[in-house]
Protein backbone atom coordinates (compact mmCIF):
# COMPACT_ATOMS: atom_id res chain seq x y z
CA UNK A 1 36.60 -10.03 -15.99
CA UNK A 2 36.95 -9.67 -19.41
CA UNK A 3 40.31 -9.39 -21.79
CA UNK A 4 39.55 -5.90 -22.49
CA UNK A 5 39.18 -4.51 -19.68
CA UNK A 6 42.62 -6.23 -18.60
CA UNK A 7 44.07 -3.94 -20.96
CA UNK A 8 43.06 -1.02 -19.13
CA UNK A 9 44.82 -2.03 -16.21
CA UNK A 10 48.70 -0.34 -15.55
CA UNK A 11 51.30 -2.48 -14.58
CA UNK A 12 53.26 -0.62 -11.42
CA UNK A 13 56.56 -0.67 -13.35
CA UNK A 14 55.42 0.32 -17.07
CA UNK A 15 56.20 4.20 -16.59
CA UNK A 16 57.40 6.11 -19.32
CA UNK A 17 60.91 6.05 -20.37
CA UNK A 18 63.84 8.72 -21.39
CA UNK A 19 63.86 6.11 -24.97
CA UNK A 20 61.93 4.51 -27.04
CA UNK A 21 62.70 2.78 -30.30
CA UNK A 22 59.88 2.08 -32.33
CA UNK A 23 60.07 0.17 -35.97
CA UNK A 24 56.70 1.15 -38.58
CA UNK A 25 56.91 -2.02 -41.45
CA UNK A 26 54.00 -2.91 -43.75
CA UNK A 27 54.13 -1.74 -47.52
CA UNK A 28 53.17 1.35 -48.91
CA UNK A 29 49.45 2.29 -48.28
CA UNK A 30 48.81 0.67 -45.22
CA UNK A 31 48.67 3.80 -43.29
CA UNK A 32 51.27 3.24 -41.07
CA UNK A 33 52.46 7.06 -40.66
CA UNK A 34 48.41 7.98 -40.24
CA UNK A 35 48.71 5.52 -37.24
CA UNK A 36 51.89 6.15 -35.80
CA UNK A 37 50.92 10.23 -35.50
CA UNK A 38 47.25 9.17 -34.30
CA UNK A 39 48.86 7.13 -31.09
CA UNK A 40 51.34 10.09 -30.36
CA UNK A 41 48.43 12.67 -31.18
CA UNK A 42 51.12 14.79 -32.82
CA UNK A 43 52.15 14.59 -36.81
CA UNK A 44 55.55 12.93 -36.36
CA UNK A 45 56.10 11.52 -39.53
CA UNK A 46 54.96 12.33 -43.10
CA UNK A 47 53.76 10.01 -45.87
CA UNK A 48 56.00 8.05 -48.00
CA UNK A 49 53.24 7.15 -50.44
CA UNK A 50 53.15 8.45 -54.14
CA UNK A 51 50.45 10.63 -55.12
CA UNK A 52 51.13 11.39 -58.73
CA UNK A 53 51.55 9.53 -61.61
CA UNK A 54 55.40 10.62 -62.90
CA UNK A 55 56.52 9.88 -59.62
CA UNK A 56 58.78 6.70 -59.61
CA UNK A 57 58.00 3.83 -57.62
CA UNK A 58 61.05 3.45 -55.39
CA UNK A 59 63.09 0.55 -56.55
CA UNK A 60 64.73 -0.65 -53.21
CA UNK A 61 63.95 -0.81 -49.54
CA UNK A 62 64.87 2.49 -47.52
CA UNK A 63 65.21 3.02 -43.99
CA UNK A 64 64.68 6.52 -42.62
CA UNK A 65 64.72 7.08 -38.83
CA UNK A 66 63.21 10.43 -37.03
CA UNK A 67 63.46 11.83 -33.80
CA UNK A 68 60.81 13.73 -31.58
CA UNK A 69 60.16 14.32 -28.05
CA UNK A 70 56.86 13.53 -27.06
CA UNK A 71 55.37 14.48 -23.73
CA UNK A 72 52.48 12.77 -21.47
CA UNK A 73 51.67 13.75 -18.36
CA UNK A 74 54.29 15.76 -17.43
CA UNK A 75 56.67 13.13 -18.50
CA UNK A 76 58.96 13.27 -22.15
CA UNK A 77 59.44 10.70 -23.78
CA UNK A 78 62.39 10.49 -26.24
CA UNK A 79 60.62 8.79 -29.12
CA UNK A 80 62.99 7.24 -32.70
CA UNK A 81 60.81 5.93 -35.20
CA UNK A 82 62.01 3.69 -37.95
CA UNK A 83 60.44 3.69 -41.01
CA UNK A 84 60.97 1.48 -44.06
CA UNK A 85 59.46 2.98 -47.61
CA UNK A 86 59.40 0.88 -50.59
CA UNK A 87 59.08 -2.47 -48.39
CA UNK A 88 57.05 -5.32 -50.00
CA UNK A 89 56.28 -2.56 -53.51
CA UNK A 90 58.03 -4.49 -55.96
CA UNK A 91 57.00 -7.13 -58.24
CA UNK A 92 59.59 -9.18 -56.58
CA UNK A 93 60.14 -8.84 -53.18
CA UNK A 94 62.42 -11.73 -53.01
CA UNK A 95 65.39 -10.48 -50.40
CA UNK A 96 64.06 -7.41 -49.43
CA UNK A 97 64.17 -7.73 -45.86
CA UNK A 98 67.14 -8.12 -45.85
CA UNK A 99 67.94 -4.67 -44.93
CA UNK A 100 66.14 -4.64 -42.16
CA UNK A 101 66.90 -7.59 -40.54
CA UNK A 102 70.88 -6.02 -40.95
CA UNK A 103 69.69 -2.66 -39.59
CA UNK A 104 68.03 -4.00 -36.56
CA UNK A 105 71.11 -6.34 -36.04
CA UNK A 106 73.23 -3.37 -36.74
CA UNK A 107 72.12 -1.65 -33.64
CA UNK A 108 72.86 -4.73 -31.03
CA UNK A 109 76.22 -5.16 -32.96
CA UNK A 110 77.03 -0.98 -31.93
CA UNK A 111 75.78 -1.31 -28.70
CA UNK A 112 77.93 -4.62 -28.10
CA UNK A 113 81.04 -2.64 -29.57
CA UNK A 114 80.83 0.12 -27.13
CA UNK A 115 79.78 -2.03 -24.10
CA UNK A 116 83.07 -4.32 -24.92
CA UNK A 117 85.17 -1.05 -25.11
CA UNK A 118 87.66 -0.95 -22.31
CA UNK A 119 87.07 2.66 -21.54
CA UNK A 120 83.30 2.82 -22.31
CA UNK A 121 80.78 5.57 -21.16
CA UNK A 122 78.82 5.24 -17.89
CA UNK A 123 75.74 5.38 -19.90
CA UNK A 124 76.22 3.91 -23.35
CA UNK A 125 73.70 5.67 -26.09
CA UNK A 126 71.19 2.54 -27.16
CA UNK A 127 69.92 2.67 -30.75
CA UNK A 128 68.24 -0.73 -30.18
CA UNK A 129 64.96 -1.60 -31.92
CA UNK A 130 62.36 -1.90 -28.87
CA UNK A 131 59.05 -3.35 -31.13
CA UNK A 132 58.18 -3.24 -34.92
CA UNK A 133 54.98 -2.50 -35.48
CA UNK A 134 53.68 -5.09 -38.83
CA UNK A 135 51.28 -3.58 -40.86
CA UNK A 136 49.23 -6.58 -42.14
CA UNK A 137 46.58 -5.69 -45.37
CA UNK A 138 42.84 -6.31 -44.40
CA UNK A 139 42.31 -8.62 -47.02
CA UNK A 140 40.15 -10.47 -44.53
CA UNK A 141 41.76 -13.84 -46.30
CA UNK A 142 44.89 -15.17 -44.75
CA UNK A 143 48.52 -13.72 -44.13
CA UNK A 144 50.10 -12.99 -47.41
CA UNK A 145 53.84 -15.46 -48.15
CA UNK A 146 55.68 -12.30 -47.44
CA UNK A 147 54.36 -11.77 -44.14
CA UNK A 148 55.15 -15.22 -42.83
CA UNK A 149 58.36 -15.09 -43.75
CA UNK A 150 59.49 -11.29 -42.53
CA UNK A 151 57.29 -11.57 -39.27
CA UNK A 152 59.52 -15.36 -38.41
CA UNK A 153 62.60 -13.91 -39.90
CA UNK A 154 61.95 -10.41 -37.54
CA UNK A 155 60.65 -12.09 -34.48
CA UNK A 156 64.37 -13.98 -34.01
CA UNK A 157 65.49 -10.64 -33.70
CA UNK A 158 62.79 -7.92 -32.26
CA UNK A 159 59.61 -7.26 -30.37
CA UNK A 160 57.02 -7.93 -33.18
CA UNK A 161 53.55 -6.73 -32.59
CA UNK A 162 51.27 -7.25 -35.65
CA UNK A 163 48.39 -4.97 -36.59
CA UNK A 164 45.55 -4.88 -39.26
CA UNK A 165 45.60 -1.79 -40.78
CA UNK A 166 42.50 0.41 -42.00
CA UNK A 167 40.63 -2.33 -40.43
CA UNK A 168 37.37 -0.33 -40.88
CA UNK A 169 37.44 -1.84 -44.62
CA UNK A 170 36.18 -4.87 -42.27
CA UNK A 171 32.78 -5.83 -40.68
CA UNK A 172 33.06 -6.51 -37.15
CA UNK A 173 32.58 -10.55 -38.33
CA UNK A 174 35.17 -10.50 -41.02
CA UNK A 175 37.38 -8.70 -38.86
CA UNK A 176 37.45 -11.84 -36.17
CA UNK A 177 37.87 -14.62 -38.49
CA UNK A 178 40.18 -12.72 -39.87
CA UNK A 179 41.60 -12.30 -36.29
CA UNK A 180 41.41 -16.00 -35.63
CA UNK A 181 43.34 -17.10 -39.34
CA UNK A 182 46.00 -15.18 -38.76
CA UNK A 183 46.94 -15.98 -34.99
CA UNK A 184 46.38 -19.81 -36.04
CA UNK A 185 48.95 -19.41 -38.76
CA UNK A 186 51.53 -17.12 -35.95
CA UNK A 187 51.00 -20.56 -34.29
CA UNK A 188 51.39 -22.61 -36.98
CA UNK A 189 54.51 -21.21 -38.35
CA UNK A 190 55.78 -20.27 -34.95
CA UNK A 191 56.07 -17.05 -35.26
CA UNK A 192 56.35 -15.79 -32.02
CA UNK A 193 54.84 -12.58 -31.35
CA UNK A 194 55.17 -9.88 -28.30
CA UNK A 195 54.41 -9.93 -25.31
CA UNK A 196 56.50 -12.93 -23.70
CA UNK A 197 56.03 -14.50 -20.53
CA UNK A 198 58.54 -15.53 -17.71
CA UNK A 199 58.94 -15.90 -13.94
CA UNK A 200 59.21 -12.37 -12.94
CA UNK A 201 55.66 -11.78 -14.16
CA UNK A 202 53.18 -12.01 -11.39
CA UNK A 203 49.70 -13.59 -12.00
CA UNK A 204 48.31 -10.13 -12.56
CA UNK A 205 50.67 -9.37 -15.67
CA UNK A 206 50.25 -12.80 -16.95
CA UNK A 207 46.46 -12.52 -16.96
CA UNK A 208 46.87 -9.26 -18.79
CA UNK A 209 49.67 -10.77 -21.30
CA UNK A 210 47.21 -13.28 -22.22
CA UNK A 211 44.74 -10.97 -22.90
CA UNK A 212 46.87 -9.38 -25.04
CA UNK A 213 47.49 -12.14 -27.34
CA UNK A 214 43.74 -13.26 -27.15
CA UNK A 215 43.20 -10.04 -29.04
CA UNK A 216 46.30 -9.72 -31.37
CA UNK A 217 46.67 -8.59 -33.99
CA UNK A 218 45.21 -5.48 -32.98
CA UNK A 219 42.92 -3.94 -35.59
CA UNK A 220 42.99 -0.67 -35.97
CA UNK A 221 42.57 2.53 -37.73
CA UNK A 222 43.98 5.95 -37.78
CA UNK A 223 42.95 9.29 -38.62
CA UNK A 224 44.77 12.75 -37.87
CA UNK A 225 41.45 14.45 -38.75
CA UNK A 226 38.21 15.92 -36.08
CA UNK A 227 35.15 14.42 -37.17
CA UNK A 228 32.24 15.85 -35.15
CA UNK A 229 30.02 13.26 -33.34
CA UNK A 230 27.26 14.23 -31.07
CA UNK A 231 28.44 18.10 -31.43
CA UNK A 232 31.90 16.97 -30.27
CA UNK A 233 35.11 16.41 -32.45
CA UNK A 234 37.11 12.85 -32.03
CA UNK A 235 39.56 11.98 -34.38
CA UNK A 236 38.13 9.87 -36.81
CA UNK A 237 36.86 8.79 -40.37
CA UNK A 238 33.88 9.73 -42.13
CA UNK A 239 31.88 8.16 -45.08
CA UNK A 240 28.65 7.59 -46.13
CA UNK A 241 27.34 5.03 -43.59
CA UNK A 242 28.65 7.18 -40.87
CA UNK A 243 32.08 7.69 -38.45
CA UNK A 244 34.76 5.76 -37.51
CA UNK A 245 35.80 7.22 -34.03
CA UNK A 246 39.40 5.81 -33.47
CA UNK A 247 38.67 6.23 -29.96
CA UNK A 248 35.60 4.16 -29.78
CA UNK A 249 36.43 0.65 -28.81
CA UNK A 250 33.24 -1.01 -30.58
CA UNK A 251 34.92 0.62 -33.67
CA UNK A 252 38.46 -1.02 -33.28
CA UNK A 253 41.21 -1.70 -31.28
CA UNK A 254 42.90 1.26 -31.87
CA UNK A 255 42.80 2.61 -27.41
CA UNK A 256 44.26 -0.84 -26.87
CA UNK A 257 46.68 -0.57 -29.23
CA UNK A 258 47.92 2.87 -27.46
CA UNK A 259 47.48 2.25 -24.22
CA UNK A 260 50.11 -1.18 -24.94
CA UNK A 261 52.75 0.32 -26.35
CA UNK A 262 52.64 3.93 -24.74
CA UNK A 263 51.58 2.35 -20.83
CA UNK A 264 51.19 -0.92 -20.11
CA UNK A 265 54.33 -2.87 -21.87
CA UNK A 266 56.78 0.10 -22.67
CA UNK A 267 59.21 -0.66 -20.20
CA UNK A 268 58.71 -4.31 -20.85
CA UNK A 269 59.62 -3.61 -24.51
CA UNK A 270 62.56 -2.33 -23.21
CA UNK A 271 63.43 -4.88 -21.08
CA UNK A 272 62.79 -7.62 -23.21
CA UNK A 273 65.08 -6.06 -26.00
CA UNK A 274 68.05 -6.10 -23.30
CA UNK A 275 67.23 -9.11 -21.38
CA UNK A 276 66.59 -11.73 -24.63
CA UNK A 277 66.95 -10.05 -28.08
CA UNK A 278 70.10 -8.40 -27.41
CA UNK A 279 71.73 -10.89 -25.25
CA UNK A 280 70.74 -13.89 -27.65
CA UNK A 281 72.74 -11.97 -30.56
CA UNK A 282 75.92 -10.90 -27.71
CA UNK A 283 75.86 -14.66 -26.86
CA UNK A 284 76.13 -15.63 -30.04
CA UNK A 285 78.54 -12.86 -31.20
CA UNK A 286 81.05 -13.74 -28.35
CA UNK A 287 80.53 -17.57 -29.07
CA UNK A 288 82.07 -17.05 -32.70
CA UNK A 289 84.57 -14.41 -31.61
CA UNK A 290 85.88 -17.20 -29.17
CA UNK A 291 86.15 -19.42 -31.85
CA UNK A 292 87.37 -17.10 -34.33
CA UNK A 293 90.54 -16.75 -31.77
CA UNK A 294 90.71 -20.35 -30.83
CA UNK A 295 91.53 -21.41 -34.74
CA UNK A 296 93.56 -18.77 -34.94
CA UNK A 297 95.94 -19.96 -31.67
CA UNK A 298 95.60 -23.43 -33.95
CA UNK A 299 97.01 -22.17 -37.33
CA UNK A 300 100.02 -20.56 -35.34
CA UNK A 301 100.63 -23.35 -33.44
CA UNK A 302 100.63 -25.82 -36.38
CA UNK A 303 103.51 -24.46 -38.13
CA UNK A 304 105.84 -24.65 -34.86
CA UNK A 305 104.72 -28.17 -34.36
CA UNK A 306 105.42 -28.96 -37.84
């Protein structure tokens, strides 16, 4: 059976969820809110790009969450996407994921406060960051310095799925080198990108996992606009050798891409941010608060012994 038709397969347990954290990176231009509304078929988000000329270019790295509630099949799903204008725009970018790398750790460091709180709530309100979607440019070359070095520096931290953006920019043979290059350097660097792998999985999810990273990054495109194809309208792009259907999976990966995060891994995301992001930064939160009080008990002592 082939890896793509893995991906059409549900796992039992990946139903959707009350919350959903979602992180949008790449720099300016990549169409990352075009995408984001395309998976959700709803406009969620507006641009962040600049369309005229007076308009300054923003001179540090913002983060701007939103809120919506999305429905699918009878089910809502509480969505929070993070979104990060003026990443990667400068001439130097030296530093400048810095704030994200704090926000994301920000949101374990909350939920450990209230979860260590003597009287805490039954059900404690989780901001956690659940994936980050990395917008990667379809240069069709290799991953940019930048790239390597957010994607290893976020991957410590969060669920990072990388994606190609406007991939259509592509042929279909430039697209899989490309494709190949950049999950050789992911392995080369090791950056280690969602999905994971561990004993609960049974062989079903693990065939579909590795399926998953057979095909990552996932390229894709995204379009809020009907195109008509064949007298019927599909979301998609049009130029003058023809239309991009988003939907089409000879076109790109886009269906995959959806079905992933909205289906077969959201509760996995989930999961995975609890069971191993989150409890690698408590872990080593608790280890330095234990030795923070340790030397303390030391420094009091000393003077009495003295």
């Amino acid at each position: 059976m082939s890896s793509q038709s893995h991906l059409r397969k549900r796992v039992p347990r990946a139903q959707l969820t009350p919350l959903f954290y979602l992180y949008s990176l790449g720099q300016t231009g990549l169409g990352k809110s075009t995408l984001i509304n395309t998976i959700f078929a709803s406009h969620l988000i507006d641009t962040k790009g600049r369309f005229e000329p007076d308009e300054p270019v923003r001179s540090t790295t913002e983060i701007q969450a939103v809120s919506h509630i999305v429905q699918e099949n009878n089910v809502k799903l509480r969505l929070n996407i993070v979104d990060t204008p003026g990443y990667g725009d400068l001439v130097n970018n030296e530093n400048c994921w810095d704030p994200i790398i704090k926000y994301i750790k920000d949101q374990h460091s909350a939920y450990l406060r209230k979860e260590l709180t003597a009287m805490r709530d039954k059900y404690i309100v989780d901001t956690r960051i659940h994936c980050c979607l990395y917008f990667i440019a379809p240069t069709g070359h290799s991953l940019k310095a930048i790239d390597i070095t957010v994607m290893k520096k976020l991957s410590e931290v969060v669920n990072v799925v990388p994606v190609i953006a406007k991939s259509d920019s592509l042929t279909l043979d430039e697209r899989e080198l490309f494709k190949q290059r950049i999950r050789a350097e992911l392995a080369h660097h090791n950056i280690r990108a969602y999905p994971f792998d561990n004993e609960e999985n049974d062989a079903e999810e693990t065939q579909l996992n590795q399926a998953i990273r057979n095909m990552i990054p996932f390229a894709v495109v995204g379009s809020e606009r009907n195109v008509i194809v064949d007298g019927k309208p599909v979301r998609g792009r049009k130029n003058r050798w023809g239309v991009i259907n988003v939907e089409n999976e000879q076109h790109c990966e886009f269906n995959y891409l959806r079905n992933f995060l909205t289906r077969t891994h959201l509760q996995d995301l989930i999961e995975t941010t609890a069971q191993i992001h989150y409890e690698a930064f408590r872990s080593k939160q608790l280890l330095a608060l234990k030795e923070s009080s340790a030397s303390k008990q030391q420094h009091q002592v000393a003077p009495n012994g003295a």
